[in-house]
N, C-alpha and C. Protein backbone atom coordinates (compact mmCIF):
# COMPACT_ATOMS: atom_id res chain seq x y z
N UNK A 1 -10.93 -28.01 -112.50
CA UNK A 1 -9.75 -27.55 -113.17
C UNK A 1 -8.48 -28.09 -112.51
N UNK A 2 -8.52 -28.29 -111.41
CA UNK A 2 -7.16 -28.92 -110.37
C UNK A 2 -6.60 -30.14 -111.15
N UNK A 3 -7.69 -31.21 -111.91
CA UNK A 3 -7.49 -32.48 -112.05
C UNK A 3 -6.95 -32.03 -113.75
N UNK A 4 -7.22 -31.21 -114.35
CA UNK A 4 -6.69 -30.46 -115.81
C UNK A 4 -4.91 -29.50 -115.51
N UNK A 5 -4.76 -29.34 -114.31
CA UNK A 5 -3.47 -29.18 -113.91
C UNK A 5 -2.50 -29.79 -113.62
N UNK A 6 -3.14 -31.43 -113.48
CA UNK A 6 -2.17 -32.47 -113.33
C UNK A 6 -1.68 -32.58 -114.59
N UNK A 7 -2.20 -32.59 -115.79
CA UNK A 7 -1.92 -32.97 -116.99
C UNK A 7 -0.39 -32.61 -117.32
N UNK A 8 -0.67 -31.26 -116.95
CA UNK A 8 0.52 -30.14 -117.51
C UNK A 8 1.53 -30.66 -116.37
N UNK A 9 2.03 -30.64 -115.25
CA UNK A 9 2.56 -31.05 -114.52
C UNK A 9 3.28 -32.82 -114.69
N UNK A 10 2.51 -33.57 -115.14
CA UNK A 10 2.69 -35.36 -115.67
C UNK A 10 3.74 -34.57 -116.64
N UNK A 11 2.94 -34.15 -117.79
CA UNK A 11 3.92 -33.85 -119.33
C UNK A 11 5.20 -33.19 -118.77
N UNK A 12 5.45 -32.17 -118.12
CA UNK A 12 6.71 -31.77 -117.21
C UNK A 12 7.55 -32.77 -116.87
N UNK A 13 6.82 -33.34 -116.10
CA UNK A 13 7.82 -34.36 -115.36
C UNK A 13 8.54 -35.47 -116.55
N UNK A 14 7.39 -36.18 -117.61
CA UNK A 14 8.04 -36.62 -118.58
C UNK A 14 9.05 -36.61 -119.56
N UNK A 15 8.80 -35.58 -119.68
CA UNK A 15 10.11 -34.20 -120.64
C UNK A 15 11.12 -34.38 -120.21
N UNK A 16 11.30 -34.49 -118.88
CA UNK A 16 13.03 -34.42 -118.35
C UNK A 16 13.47 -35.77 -118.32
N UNK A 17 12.57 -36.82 -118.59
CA UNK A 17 13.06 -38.13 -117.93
C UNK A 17 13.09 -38.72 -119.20
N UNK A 18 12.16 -37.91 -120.32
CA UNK A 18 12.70 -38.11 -122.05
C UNK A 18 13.98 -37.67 -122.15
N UNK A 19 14.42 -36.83 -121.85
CA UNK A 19 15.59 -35.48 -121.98
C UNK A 19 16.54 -36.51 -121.72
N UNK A 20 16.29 -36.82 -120.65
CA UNK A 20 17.89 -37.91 -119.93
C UNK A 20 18.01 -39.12 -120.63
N UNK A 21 16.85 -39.96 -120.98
CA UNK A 21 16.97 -40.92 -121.51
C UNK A 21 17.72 -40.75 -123.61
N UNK A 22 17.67 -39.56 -123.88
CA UNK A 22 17.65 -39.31 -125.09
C UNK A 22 19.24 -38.85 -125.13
N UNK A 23 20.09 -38.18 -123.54
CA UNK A 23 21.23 -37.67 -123.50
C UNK A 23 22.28 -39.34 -123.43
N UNK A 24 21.54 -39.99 -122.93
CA UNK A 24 22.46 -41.23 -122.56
C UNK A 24 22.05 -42.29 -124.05
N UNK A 25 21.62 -42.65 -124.55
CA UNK A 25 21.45 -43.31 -125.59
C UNK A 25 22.36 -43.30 -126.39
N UNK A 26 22.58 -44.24 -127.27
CA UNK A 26 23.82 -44.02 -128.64
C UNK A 26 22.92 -44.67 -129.69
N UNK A 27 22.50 -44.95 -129.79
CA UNK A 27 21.79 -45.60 -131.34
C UNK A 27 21.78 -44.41 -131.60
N UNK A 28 22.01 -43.67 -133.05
CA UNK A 28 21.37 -42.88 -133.34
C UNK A 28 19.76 -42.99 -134.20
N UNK A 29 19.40 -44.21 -134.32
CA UNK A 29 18.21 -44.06 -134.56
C UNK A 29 17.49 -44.04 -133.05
N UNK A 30 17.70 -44.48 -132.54
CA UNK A 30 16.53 -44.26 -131.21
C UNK A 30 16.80 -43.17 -130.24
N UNK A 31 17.85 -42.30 -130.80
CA UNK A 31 18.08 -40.89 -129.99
C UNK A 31 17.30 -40.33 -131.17
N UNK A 32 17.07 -40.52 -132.41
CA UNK A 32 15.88 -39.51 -133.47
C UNK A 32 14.72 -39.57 -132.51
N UNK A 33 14.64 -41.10 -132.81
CA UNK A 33 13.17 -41.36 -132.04
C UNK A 33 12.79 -40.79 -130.65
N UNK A 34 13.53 -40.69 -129.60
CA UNK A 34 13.17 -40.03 -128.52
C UNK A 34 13.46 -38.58 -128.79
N UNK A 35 14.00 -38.12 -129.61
CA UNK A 35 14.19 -36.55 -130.21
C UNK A 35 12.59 -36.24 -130.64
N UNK A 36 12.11 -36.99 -131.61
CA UNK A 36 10.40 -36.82 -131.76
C UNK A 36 9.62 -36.93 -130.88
N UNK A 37 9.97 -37.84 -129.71
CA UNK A 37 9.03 -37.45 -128.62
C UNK A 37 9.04 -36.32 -128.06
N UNK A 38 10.22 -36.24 -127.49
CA UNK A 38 10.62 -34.71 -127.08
C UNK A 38 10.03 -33.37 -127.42
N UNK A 39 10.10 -33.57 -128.80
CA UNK A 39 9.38 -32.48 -129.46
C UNK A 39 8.17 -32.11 -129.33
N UNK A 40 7.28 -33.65 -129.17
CA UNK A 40 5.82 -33.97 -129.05
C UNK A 40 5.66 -33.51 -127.75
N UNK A 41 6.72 -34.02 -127.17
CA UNK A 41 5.83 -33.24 -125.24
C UNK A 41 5.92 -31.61 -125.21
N UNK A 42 7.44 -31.18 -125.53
CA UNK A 42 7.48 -29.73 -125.62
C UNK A 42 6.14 -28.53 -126.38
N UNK A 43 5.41 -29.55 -127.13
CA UNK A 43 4.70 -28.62 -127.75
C UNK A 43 3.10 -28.97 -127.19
N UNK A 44 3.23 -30.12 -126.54
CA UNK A 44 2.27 -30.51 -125.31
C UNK A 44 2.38 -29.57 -124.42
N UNK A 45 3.12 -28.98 -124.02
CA UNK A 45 3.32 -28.00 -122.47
C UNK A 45 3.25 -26.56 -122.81
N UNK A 46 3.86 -27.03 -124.38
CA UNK A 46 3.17 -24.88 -124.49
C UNK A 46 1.81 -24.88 -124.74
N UNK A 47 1.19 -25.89 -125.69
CA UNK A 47 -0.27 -25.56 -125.42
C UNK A 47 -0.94 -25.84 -123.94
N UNK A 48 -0.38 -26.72 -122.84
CA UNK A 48 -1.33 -26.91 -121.69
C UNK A 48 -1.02 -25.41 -120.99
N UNK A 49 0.72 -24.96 -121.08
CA UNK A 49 0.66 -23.56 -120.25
C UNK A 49 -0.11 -22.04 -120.88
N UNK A 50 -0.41 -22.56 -122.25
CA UNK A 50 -0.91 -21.31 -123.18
C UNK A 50 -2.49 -21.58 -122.49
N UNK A 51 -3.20 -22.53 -122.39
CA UNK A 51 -4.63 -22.68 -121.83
C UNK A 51 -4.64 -22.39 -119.98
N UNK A 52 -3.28 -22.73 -119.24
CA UNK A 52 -3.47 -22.46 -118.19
C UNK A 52 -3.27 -21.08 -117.56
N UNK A 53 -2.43 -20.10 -118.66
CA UNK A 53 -2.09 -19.04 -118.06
C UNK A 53 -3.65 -17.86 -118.95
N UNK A 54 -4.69 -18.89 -119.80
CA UNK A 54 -5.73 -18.10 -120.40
C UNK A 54 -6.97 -18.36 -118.98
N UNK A 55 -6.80 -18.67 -118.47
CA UNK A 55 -7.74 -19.49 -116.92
C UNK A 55 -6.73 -18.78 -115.68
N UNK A 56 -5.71 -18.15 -116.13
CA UNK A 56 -4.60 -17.29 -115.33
C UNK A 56 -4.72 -18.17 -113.78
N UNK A 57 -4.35 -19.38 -114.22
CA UNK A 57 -4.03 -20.94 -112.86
C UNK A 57 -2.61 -20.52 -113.23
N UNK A 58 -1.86 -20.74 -111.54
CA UNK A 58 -0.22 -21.00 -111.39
C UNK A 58 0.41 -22.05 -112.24
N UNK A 59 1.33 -21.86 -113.32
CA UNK A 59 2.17 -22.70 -114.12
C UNK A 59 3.10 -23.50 -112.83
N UNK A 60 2.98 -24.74 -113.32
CA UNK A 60 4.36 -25.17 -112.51
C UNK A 60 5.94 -25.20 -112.49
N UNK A 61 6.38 -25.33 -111.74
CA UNK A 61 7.98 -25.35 -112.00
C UNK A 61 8.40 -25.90 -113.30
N UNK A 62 9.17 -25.62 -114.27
CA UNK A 62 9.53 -26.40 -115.39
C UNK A 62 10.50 -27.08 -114.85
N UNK A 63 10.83 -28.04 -115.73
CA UNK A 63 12.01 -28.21 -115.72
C UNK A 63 13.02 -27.76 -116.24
N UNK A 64 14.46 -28.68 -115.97
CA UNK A 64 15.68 -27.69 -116.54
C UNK A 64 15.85 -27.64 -117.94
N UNK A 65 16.52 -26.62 -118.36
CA UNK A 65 16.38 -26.51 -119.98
C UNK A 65 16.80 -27.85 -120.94
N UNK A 66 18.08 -27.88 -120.34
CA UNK A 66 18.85 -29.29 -121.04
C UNK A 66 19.15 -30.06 -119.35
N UNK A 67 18.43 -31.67 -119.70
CA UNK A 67 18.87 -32.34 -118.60
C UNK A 67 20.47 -33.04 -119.03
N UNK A 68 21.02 -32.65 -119.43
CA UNK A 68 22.49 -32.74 -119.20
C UNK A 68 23.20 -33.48 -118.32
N UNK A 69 23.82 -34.33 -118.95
CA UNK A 69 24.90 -35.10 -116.97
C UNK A 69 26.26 -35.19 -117.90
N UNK A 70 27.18 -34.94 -116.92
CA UNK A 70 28.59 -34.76 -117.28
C UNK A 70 28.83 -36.35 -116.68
N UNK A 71 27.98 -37.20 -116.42
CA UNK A 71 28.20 -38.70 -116.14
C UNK A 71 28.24 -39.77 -117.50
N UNK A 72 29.13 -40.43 -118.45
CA UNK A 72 28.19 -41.05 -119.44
C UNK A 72 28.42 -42.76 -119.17
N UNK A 73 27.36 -43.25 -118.67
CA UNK A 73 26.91 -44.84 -117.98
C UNK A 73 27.20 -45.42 -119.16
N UNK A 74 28.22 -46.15 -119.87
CA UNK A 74 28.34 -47.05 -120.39
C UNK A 74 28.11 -48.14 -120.22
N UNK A 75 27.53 -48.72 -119.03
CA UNK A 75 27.15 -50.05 -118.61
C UNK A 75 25.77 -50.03 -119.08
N UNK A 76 24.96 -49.18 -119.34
CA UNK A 76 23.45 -48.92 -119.96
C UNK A 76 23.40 -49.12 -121.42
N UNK A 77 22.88 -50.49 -121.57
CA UNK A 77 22.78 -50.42 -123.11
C UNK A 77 21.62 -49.78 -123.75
N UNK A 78 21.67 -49.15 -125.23
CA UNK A 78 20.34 -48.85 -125.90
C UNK A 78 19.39 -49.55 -125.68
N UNK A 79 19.19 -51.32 -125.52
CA UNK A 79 18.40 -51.61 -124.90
C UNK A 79 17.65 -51.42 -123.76
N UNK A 80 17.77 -51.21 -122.65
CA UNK A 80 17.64 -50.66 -121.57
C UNK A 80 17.00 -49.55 -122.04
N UNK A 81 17.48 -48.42 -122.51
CA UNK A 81 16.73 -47.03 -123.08
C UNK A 81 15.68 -47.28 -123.76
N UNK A 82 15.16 -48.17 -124.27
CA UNK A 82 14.61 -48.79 -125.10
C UNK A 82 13.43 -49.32 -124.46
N UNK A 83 13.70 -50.15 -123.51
CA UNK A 83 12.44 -50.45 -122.74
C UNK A 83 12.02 -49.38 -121.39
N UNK A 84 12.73 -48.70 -121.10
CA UNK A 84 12.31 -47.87 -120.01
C UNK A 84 11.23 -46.74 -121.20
N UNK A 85 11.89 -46.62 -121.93
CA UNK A 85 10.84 -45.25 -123.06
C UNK A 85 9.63 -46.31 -123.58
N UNK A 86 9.66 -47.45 -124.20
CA UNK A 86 8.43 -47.93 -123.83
C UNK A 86 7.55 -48.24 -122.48
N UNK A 87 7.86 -48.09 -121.37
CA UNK A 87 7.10 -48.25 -119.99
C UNK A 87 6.60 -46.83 -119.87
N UNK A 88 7.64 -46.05 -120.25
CA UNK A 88 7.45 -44.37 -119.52
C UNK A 88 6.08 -44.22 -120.57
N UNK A 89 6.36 -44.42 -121.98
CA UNK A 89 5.38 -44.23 -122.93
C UNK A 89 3.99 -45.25 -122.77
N UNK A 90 3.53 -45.77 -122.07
CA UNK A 90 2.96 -46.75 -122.18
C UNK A 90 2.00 -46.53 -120.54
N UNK A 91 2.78 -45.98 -119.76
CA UNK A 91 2.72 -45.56 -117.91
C UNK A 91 1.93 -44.07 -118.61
N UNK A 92 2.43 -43.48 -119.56
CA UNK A 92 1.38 -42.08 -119.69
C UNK A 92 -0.09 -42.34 -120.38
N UNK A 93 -0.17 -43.49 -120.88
CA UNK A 93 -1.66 -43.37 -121.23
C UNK A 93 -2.77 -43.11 -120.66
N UNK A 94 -2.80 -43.85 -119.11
CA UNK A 94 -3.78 -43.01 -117.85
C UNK A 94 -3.51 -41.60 -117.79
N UNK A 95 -2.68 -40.72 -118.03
CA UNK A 95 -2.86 -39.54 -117.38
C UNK A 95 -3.18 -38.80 -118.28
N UNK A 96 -3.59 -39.35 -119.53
CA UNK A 96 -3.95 -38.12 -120.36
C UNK A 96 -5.93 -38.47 -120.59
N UNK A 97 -6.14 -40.02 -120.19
CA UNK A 97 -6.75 -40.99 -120.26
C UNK A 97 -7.72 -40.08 -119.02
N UNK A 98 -7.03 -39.66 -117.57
CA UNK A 98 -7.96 -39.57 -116.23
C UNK A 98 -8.33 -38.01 -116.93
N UNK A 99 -6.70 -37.45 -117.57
CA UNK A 99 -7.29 -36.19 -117.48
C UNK A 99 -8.61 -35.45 -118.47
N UNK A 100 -8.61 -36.64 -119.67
CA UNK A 100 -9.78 -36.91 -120.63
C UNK A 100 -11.08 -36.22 -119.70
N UNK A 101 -10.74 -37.47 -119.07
CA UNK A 101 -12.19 -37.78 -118.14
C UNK A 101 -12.74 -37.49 -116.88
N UNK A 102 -12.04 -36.32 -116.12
CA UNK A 102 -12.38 -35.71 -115.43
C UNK A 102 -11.75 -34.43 -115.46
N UNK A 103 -11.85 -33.93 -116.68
CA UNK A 103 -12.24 -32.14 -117.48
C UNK A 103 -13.48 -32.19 -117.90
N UNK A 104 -13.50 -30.71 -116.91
CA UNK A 104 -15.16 -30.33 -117.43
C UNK A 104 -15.06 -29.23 -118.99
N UNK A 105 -14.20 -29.01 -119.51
CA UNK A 105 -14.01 -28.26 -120.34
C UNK A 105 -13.64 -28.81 -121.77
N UNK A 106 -14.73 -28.69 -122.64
CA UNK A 106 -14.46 -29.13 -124.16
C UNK A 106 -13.52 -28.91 -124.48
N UNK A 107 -12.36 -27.74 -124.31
CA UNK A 107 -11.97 -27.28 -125.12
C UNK A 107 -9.99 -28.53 -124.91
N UNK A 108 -10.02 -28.60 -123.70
CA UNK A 108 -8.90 -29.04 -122.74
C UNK A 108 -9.25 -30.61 -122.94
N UNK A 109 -10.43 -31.01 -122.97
CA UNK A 109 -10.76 -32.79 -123.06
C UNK A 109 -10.04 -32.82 -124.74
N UNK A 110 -10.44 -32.12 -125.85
CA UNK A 110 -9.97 -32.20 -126.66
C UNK A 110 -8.13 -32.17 -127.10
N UNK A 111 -7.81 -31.61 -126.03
CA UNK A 111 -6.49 -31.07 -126.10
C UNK A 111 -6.02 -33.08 -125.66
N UNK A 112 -6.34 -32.86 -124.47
CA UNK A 112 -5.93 -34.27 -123.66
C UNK A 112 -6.40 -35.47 -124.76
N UNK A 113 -7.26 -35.71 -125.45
CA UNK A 113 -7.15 -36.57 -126.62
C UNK A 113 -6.32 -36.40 -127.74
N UNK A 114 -6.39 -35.18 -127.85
CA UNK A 114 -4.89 -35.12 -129.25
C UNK A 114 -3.80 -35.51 -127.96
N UNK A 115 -3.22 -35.38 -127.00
CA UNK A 115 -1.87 -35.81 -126.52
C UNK A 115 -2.04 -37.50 -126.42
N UNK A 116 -3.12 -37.80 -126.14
CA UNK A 116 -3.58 -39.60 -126.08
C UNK A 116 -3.41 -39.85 -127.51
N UNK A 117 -3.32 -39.47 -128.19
CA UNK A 117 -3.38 -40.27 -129.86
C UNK A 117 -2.19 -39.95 -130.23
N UNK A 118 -1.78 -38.34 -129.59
CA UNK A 118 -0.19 -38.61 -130.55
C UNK A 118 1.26 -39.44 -129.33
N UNK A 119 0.02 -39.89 -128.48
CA UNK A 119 1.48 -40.83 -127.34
C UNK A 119 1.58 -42.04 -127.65
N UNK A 120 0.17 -42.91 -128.54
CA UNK A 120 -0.46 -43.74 -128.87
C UNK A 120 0.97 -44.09 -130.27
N UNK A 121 0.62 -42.63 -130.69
CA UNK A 121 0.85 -43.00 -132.08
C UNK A 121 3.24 -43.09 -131.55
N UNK A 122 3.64 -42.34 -131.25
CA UNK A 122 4.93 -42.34 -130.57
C UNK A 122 4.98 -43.59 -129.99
N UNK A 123 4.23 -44.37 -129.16
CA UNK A 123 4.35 -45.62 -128.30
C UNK A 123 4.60 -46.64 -129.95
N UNK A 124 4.10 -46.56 -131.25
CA UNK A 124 3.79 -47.90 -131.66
C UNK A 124 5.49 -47.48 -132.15
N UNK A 125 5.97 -46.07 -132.30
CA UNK A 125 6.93 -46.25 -133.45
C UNK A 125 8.36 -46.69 -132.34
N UNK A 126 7.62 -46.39 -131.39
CA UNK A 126 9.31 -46.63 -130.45
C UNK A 126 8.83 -48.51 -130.30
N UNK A 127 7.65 -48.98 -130.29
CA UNK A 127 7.54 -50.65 -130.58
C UNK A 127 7.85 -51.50 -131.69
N UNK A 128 7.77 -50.59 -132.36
CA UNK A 128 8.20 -51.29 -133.69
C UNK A 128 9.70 -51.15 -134.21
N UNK A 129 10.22 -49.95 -133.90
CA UNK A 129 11.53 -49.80 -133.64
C UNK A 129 12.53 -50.61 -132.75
N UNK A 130 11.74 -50.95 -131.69
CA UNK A 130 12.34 -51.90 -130.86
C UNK A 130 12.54 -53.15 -130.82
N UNK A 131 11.42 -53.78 -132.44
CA UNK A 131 11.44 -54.59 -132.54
C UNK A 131 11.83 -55.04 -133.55
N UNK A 132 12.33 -54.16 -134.61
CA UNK A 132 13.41 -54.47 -135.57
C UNK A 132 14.89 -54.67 -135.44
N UNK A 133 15.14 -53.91 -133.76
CA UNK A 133 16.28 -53.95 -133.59
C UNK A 133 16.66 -55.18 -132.72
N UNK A 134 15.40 -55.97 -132.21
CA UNK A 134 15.72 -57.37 -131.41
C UNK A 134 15.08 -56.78 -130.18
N UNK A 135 14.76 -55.89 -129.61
CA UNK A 135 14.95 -55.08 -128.45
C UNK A 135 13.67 -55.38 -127.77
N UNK A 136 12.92 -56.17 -128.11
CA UNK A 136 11.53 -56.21 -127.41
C UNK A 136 11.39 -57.46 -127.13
N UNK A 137 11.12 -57.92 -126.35
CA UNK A 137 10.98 -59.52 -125.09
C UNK A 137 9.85 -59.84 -125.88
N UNK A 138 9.78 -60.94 -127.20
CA UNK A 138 8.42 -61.27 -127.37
C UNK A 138 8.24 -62.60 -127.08
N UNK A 139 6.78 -62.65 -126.56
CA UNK A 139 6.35 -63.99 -126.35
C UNK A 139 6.66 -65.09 -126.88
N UNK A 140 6.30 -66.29 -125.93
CA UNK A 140 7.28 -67.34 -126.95
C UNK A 140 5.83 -67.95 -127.75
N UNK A 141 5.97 -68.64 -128.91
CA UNK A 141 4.81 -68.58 -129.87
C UNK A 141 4.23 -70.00 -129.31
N UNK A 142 3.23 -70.74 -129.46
CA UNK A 142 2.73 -71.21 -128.68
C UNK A 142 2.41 -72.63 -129.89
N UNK A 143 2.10 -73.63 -130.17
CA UNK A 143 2.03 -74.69 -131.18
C UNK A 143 0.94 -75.65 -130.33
N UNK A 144 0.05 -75.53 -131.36
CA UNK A 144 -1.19 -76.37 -131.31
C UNK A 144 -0.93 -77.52 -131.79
């Protein structure tokens, strides 16, 4: 169960570093888009704390309600926001991936695959988004 507590703890930590990345952004399409993630993790953490406090295991520290900064970095373009939320999104596939696979509990492996398919499914729309807007480094095409 220790290695099913990381889960909830990863999704925590993600949330706030969605939160910030979603407070500093200006596109308003890619502040929607990290607004839907947001949503997706928040409802990730009430079901991991609704299963951890049914196993009555210590919840961890949340984070803060609104990550908020009275700082606004104009030198940070939407780009930039853009590729850090694809890495962050892309850096969580192991942890829902380890926590798959070393839960002994059907009920929680299942949980950890619905968060792998709907990060899966969030990762393609913030890629494809990124790539309508120019925002994605693509390979250079190659001629036979």
């Amino acid at each position: 169960m220790r290695q099913d507590c990381y889960g909830i703890t990863g999704t925590l930590r993600h949330s706030e570093s969605t939160q910030i990345l979603q407070n500093f952004a200006k596109d308003p399409d890619l502040k929607a888009v990290l607004e839907r993630g947001l949503r997706l993790l928040k409802q990730q953490i009430t079901d991991m704390e609704y299963i951890m406090s049914e196993y009555r295991l210590p919840l961890p520290c949340r984070p803060p309600a609104d990550a908020e900064s009275v700082i606004r970095v104009e030198a940070i373009s939407d780009v930039i926001f853009s590729g850090v939320s694809l890495r962050a999104s892309r850096a969580f596939f192991p942890v829902h991936i380890i926590a798959f696979q070393q839960s002994t509990s059907a009920k929680l492996r299942g949980k950890f695959k619905t968060f792998l398919n709907r990060e899966m499914d969030l990762y393609d729309k913030l890629l494809v988004y990124g790539q309508l807007k120019g925002w994605v480094d693509e390979p250079p095409a190659y001629r036979v």
